[in-house]
N, C-alpha and C. Protein backbone atom coordinates (compact mmCIF):
# COMPACT_ATOMS: atom_id res chain seq x y z
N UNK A 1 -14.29 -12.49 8.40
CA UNK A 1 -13.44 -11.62 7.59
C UNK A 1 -13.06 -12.39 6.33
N UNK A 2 -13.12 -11.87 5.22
CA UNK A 2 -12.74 -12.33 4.02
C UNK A 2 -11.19 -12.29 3.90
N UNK A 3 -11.10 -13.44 3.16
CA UNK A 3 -9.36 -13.58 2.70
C UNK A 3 -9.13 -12.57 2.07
N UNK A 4 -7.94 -11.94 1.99
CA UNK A 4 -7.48 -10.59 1.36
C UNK A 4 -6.63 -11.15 0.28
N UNK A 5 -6.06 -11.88 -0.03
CA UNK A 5 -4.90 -12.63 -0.96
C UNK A 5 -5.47 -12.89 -2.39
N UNK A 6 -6.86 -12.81 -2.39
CA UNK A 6 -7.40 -13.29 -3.87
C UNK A 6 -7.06 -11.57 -4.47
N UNK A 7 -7.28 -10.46 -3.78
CA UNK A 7 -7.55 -9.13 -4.08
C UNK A 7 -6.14 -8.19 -4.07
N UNK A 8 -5.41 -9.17 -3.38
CA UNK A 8 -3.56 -8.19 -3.24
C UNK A 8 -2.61 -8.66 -4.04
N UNK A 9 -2.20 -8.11 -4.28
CA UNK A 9 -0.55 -8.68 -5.50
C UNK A 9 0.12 -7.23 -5.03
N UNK A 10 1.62 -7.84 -5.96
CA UNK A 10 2.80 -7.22 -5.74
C UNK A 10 2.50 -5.90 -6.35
N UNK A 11 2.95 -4.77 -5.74
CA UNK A 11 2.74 -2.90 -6.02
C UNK A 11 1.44 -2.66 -5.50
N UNK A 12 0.65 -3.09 -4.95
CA UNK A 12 -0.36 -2.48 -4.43
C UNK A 12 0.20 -1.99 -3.10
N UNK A 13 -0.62 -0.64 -2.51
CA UNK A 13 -0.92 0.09 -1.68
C UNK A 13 -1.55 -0.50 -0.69
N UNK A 14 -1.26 -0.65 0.41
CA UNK A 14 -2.06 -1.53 1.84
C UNK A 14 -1.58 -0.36 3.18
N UNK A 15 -2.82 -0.13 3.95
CA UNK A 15 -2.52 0.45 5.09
C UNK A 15 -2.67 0.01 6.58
N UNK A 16 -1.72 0.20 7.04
CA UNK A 16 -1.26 -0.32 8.18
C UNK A 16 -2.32 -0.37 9.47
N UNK A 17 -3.23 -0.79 9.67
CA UNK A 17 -4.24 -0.37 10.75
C UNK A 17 -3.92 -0.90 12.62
N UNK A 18 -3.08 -2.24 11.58
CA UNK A 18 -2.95 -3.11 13.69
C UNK A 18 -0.68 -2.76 13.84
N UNK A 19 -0.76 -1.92 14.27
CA UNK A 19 0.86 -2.25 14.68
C UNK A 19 0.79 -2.85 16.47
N UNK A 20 0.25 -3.96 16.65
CA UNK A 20 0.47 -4.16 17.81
C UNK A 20 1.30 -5.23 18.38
N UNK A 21 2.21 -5.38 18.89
CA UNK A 21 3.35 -6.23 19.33
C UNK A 21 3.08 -7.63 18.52
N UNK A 22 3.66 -8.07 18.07
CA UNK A 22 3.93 -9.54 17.00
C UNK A 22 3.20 -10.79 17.75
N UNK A 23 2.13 -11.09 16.80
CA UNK A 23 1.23 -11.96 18.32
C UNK A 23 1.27 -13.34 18.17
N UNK A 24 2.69 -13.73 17.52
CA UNK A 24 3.47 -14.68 18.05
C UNK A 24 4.49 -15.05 18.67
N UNK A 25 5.46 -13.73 18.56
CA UNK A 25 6.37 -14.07 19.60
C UNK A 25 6.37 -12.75 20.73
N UNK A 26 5.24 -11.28 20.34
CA UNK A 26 5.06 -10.42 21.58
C UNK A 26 6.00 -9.22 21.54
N UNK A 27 6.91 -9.29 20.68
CA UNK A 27 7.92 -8.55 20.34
C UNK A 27 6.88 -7.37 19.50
N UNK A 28 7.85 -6.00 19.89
CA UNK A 28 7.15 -4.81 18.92
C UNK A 28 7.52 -5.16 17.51
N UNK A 29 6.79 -4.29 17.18
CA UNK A 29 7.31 -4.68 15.32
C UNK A 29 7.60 -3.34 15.10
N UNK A 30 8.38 -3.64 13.71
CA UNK A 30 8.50 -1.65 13.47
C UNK A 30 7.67 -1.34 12.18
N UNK A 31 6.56 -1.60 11.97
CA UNK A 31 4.65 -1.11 11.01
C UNK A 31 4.92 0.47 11.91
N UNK A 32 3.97 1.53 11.90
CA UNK A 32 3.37 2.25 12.04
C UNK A 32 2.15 2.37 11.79
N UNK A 33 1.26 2.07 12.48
CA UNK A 33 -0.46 2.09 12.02
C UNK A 33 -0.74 3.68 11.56
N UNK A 34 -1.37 3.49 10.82
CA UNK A 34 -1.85 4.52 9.72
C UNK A 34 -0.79 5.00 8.46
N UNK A 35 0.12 4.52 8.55
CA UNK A 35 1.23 4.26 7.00
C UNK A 35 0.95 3.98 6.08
N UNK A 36 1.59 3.64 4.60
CA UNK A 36 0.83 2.99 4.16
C UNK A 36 2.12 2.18 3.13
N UNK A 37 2.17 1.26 2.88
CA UNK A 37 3.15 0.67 2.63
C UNK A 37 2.97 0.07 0.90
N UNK A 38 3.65 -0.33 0.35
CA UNK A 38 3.54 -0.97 -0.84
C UNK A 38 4.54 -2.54 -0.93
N UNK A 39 2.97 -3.63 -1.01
CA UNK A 39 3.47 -5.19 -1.34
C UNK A 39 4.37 -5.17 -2.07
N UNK A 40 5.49 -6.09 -1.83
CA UNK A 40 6.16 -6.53 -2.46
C UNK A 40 6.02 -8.27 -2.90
N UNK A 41 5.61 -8.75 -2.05
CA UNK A 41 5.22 -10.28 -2.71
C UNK A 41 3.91 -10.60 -1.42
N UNK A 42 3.14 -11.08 -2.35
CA UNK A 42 2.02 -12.18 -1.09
C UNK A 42 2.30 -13.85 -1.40
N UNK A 43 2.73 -14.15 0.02
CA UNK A 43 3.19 -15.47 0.58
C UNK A 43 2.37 -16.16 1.18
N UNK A 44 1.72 -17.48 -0.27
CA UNK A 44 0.63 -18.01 0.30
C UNK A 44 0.72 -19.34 1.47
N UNK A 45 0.81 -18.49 2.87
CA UNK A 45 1.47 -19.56 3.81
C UNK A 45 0.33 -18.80 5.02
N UNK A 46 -0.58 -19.80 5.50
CA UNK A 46 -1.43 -19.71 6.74
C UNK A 46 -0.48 -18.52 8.21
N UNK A 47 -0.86 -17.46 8.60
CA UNK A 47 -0.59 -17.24 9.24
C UNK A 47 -0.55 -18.23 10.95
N UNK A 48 0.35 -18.28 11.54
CA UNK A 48 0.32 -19.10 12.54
C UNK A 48 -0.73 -18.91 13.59
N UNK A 49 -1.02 -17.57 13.51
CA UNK A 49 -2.13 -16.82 14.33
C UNK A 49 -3.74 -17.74 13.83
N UNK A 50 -3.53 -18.05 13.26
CA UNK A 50 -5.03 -18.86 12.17
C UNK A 50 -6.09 -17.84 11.77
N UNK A 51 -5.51 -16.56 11.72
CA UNK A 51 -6.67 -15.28 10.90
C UNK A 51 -6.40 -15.28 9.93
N UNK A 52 -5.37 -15.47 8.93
CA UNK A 52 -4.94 -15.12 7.31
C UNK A 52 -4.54 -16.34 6.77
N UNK A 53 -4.91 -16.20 5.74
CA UNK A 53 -4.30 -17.72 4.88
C UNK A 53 -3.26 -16.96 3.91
N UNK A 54 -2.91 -15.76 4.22
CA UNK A 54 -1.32 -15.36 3.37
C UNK A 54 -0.39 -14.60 4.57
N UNK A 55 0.86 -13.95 4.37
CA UNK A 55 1.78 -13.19 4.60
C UNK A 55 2.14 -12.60 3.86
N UNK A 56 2.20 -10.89 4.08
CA UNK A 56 2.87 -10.03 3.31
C UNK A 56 3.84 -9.82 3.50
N UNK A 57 4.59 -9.35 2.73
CA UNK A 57 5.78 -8.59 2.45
C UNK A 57 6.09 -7.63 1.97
N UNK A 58 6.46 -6.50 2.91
CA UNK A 58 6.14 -4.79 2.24
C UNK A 58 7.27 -4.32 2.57
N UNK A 59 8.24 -5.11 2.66
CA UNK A 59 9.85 -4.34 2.44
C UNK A 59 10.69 -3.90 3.91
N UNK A 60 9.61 -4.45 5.07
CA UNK A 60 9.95 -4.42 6.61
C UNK A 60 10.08 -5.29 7.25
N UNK A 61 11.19 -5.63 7.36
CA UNK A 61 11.54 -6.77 8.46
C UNK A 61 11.16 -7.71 7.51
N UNK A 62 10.49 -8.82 8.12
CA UNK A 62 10.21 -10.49 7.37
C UNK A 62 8.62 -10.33 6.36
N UNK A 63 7.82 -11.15 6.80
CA UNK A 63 6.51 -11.12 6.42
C UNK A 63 5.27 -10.85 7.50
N UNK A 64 4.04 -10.62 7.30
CA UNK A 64 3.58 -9.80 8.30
C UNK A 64 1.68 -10.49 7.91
N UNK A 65 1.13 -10.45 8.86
CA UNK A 65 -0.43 -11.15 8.72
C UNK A 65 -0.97 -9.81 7.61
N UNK A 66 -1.76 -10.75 7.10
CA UNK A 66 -2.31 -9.55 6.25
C UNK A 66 -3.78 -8.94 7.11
N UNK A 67 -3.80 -9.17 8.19
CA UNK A 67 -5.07 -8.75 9.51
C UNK A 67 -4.68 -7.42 9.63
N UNK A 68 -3.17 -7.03 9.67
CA UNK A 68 -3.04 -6.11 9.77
C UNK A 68 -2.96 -4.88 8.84
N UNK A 69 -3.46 -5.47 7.60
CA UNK A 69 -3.53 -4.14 6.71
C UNK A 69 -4.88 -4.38 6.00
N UNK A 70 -4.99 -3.29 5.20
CA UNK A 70 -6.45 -2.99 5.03
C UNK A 70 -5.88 -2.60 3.51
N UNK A 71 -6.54 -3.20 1.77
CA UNK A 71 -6.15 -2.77 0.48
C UNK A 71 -6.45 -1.49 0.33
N UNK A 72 -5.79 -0.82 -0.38
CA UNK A 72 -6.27 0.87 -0.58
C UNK A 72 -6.56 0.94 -2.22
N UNK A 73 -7.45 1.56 -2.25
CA UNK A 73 -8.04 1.50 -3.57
C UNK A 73 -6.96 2.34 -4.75
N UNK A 74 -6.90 1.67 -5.69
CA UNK A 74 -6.21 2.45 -6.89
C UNK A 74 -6.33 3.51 -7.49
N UNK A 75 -5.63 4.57 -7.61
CA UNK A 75 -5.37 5.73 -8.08
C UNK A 75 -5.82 6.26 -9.42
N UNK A 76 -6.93 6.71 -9.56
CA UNK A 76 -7.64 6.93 -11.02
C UNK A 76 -6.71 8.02 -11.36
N UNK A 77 -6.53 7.64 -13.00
CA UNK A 77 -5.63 8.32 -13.64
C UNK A 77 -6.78 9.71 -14.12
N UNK A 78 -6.59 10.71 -13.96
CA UNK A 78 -7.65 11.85 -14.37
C UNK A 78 -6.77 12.82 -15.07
N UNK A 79 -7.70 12.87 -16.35
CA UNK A 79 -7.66 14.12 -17.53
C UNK A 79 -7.65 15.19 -16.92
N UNK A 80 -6.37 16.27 -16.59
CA UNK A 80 -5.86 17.73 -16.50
C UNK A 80 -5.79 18.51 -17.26
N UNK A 81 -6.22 19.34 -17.54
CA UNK A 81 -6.10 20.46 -19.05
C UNK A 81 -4.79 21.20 -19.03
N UNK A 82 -3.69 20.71 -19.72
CA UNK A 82 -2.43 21.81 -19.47
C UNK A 82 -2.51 22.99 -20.33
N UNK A 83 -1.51 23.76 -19.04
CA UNK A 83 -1.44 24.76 -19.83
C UNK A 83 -0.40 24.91 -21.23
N UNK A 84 -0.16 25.44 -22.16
CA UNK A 84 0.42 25.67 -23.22
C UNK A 84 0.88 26.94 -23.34
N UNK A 85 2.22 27.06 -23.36
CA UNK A 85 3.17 28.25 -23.06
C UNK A 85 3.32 28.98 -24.45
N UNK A 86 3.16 29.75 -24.71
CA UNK A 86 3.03 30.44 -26.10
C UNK A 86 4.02 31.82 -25.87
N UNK A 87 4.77 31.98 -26.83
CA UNK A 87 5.06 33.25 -26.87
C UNK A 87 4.30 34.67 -26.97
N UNK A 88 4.20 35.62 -26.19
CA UNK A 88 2.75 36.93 -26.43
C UNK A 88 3.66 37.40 -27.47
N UNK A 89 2.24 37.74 -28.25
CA UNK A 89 2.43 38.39 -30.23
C UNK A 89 2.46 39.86 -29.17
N UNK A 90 3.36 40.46 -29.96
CA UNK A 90 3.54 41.98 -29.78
C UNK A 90 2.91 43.07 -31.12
N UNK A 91 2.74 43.66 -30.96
CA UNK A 91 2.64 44.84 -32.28
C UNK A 91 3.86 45.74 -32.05
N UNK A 92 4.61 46.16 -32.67
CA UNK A 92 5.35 46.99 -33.12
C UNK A 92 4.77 48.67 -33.37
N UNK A 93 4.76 49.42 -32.45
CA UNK A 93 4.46 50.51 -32.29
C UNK A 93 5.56 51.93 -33.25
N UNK A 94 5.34 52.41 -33.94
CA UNK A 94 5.82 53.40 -35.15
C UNK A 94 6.34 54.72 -34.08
């Protein structure tokens, strides 16, 4: 598995895939797998687990392996044609 930390920074979109009990101390966590959360800082510190060489931080509880999330691709900004509200021309009927 490739390091995720060269590719994540702070405001990105990451989704939650592993919520399974904290697999260092066994305790539930409160993630929801299939969520999707937004980084707040990546903490370049080896997970103790030895799968990640960072920890995230997405605004829950402490910091969290980044094994358990997956990057979500960025939101293309796309050209909409608005509409333009015009007053209707009347004719004046005699």
């Amino acid at each position: 598995m490739e390091p995720m930390s060269d590719a994540i920074g702070p405001g990105d979109l990451v989704l939650c895939v592993n919520a399974a009990p904290n697999h260092v101390t066994g305790r539930p966590v409160p993630l929801v797998a299939g969520e999707t959360y937004r980084v707040v800082a990546v903490m370049d510190f080896a997970c103790p687990c030895g799968r990640s060489d960072a920890l995230l931080d997405v605004g829950v509880d402490f910091a969290w392996c980044q094994t358990r999330f997956r990057l979500l691709p960025k939101p293309r900004a796309e050209a909409r044609p608005r509409r333009v509200s015009a007053p209707k021309e009347t004719e004046k009927v005699r």
